[in-house]
Protein backbone atom coordinates (compact mmCIF):
# COMPACT_ATOMS: atom_id res chain seq x y z
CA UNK A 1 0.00 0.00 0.00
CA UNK A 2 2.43 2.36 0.12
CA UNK A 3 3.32 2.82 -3.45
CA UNK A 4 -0.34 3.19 -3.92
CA UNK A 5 -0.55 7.23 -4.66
CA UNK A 6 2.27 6.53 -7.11
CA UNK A 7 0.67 3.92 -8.78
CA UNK A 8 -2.31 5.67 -8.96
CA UNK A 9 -0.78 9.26 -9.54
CA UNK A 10 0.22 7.32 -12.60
CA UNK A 11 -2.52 5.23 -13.23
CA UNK A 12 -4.25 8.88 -14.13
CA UNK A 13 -1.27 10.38 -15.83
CA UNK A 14 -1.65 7.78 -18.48
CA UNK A 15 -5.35 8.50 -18.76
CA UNK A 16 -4.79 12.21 -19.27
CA UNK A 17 -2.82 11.49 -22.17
CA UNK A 18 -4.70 8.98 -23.46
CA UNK A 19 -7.43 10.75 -23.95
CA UNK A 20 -5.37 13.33 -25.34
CA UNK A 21 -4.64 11.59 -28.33
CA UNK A 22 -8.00 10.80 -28.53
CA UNK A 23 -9.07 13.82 -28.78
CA UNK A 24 -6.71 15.08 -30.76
CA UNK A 25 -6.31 12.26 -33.09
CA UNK A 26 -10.03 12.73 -34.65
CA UNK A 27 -9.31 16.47 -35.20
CA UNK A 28 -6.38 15.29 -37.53
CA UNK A 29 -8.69 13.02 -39.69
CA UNK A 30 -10.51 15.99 -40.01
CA UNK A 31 -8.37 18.01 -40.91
CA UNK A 32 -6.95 15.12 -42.85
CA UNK A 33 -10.55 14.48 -44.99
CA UNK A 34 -10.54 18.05 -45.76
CA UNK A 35 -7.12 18.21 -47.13
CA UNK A 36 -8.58 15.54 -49.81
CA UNK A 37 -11.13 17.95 -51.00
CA UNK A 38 -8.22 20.38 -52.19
CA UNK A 39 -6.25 20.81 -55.22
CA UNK A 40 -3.12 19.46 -55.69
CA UNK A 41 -0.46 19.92 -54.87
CA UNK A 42 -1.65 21.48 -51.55
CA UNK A 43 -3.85 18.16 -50.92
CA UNK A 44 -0.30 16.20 -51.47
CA UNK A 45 1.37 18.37 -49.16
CA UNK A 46 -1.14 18.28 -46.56
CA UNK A 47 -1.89 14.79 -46.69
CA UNK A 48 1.67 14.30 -46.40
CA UNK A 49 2.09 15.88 -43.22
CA UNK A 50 -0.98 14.80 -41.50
CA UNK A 51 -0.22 11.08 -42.20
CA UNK A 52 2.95 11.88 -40.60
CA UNK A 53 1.63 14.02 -37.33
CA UNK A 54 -1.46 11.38 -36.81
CA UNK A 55 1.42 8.26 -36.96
CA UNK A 56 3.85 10.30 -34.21
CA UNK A 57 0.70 10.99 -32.22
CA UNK A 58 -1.17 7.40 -32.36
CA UNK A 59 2.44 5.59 -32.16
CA UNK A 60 4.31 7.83 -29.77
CA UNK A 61 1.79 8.95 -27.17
CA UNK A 62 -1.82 7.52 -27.78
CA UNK A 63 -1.00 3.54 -27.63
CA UNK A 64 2.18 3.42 -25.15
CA UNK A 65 -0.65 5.91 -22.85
CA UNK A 66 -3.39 3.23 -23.62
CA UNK A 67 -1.27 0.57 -22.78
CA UNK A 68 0.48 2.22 -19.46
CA UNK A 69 -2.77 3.14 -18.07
CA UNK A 70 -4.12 -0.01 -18.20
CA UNK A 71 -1.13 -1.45 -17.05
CA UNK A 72 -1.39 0.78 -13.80
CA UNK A 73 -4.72 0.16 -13.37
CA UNK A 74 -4.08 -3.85 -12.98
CA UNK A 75 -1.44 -2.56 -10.54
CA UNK A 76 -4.13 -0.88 -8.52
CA UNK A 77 -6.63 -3.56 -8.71
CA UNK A 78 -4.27 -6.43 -7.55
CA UNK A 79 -3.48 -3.58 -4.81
CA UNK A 80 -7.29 -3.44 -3.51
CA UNK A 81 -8.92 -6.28 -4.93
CA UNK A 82 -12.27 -5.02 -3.07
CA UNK A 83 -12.75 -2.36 -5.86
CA UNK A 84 -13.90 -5.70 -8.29
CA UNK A 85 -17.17 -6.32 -6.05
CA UNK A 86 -18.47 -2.91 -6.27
CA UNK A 87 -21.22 -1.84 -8.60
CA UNK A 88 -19.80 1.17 -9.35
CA UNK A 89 -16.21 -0.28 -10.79
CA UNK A 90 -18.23 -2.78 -13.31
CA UNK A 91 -20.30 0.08 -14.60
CA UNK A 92 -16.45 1.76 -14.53
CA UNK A 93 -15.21 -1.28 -16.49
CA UNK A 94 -17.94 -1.21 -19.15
CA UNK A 95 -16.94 2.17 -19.72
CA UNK A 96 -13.80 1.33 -20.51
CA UNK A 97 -14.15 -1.66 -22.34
CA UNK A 98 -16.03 1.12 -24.61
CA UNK A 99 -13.53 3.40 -24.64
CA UNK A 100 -10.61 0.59 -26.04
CA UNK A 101 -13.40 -0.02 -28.75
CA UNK A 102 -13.55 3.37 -29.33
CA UNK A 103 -9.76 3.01 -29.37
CA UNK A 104 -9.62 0.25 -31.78
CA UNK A 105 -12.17 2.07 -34.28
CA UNK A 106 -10.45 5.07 -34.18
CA UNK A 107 -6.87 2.54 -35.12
CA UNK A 108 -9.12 1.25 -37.79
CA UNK A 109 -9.54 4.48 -39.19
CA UNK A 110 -5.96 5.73 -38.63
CA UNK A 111 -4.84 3.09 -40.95
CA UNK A 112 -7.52 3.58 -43.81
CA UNK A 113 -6.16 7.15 -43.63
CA UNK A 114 -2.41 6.05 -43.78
CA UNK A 115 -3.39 3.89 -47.19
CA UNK A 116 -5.77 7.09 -48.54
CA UNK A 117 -8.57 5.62 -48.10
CA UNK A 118 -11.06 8.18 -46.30
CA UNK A 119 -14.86 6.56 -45.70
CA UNK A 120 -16.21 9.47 -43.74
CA UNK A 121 -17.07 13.07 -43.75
CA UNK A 122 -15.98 16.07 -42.11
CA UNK A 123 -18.99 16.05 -40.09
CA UNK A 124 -19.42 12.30 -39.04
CA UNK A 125 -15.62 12.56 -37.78
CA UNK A 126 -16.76 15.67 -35.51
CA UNK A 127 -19.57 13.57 -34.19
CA UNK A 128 -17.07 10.56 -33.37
CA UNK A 129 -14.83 13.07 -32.12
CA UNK A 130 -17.36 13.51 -29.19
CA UNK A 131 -17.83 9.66 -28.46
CA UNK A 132 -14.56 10.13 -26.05
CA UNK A 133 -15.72 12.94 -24.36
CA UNK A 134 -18.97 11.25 -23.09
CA UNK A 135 -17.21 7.77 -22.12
CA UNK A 136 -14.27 10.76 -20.07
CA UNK A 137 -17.31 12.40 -18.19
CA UNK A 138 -19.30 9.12 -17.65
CA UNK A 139 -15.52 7.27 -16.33
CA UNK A 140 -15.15 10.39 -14.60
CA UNK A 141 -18.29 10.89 -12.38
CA UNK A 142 -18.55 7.24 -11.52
CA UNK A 143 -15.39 7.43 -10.10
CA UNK A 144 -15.79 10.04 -8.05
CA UNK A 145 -19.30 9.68 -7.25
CA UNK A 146 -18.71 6.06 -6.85
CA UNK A 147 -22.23 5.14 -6.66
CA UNK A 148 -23.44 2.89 -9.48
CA UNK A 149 -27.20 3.67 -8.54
CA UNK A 150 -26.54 7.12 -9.75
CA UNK A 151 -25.24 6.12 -12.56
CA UNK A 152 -28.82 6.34 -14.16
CA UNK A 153 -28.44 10.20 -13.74
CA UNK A 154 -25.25 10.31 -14.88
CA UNK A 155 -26.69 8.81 -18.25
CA UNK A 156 -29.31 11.05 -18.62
CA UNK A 157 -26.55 14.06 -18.36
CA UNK A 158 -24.59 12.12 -20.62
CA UNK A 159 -27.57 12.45 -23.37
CA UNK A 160 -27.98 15.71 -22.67
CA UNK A 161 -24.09 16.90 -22.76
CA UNK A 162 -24.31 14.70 -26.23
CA UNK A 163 -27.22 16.64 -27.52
CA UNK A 164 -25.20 19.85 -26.56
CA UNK A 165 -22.29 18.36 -28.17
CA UNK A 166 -24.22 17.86 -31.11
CA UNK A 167 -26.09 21.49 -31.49
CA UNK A 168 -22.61 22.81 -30.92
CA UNK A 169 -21.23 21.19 -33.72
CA UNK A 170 -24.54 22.21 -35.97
CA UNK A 171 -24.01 25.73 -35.53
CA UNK A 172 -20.53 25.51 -36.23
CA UNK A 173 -21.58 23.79 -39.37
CA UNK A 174 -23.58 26.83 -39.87
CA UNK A 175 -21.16 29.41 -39.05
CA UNK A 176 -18.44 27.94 -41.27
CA UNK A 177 -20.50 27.78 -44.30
CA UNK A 178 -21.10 31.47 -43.77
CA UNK A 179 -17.12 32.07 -42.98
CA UNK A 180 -14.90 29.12 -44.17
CA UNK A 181 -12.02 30.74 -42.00
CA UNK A 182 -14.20 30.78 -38.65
């Protein structure tokens, strides 16, 4: 027990940046499916250097932080055990089992991107971009909450934040198809 604030000091380093390439990694494919809508050679050129930021980021600091912060977080359940028989750390653990499939998607779509092939839009990649930040807040208030029974509420401000999340990004829409450089 005595290691346990380092352990879990970096249990949540890990998580921090994580979840920063996972938000940040979406933004690239973005940025990345827009740079096939323009001419050459400046879709070339951009393409170029997004295939090369998105493979640093996912490579360098998005799976070693997946991996470490998983690793610590084994470490911290061998540590207290107890944690495994309370509601609120399988609701936890569903969460995350959803957030490494969100994980392996985005993966999925990192390497369709590395070969050129681009399946999605603009705007469906800044709805997945959001997917993370629901499954951070959910992962976030259980723990600290750590009642599963409110869980249910949790949910419900998880559909709303999404439904903010969503009307955000529709008048952003609108506001960039009234100024492309907003």
């Amino acid at each position: 027990m005595e290691y346990y604030n380092y352990i879990k000091a970096l249990h949540l380093i890990f998580v921090i940046t994580w979840f920063a390439g996972l938000f940040y990694i979406p933004r690239l494919f973005i940025y990345h499916i827009e740079a096939w809508a323009k001419p050459e050679p400046e879709k070339s050129i951009l393409s170029t250097q997004l295939k090369l930021m998105t493979k640093r980021l996912w490579y360098i600091i998005t799976w070693p932080s997946a991996i470490l912060a998983t690793l610590f977080a084994v470490w911290l359940l061998i540590i207290v055990p107890a944690w495994l028989q309370m509601p609120w750390m399988h609701v936890k653990l569903l969460f995350v089992v959803l957030l490494f499939a969100y994980h392996f998607k985005c993966h999925h779509i990192f390497k369709q991107m590395q070969n050129d092939k681009i399946t999605w839009t603009s705007n469906q990649m800044r709805l997945w971009n959001e997917v993370s930040t629901l499954i951070l807040f959910a992962v976030t208030f259980l723990v600290i909450v750590k009642d599963a029974l409110n869980w249910i509420y949790g949910v419900i401000g998880i559909f709303l934040l999404a439904g903010m999340l969503m009307l955000g990004i529709k008048i952003y829409k609108r506001v960039r198809s009234k100024n492309p450089d907003a």
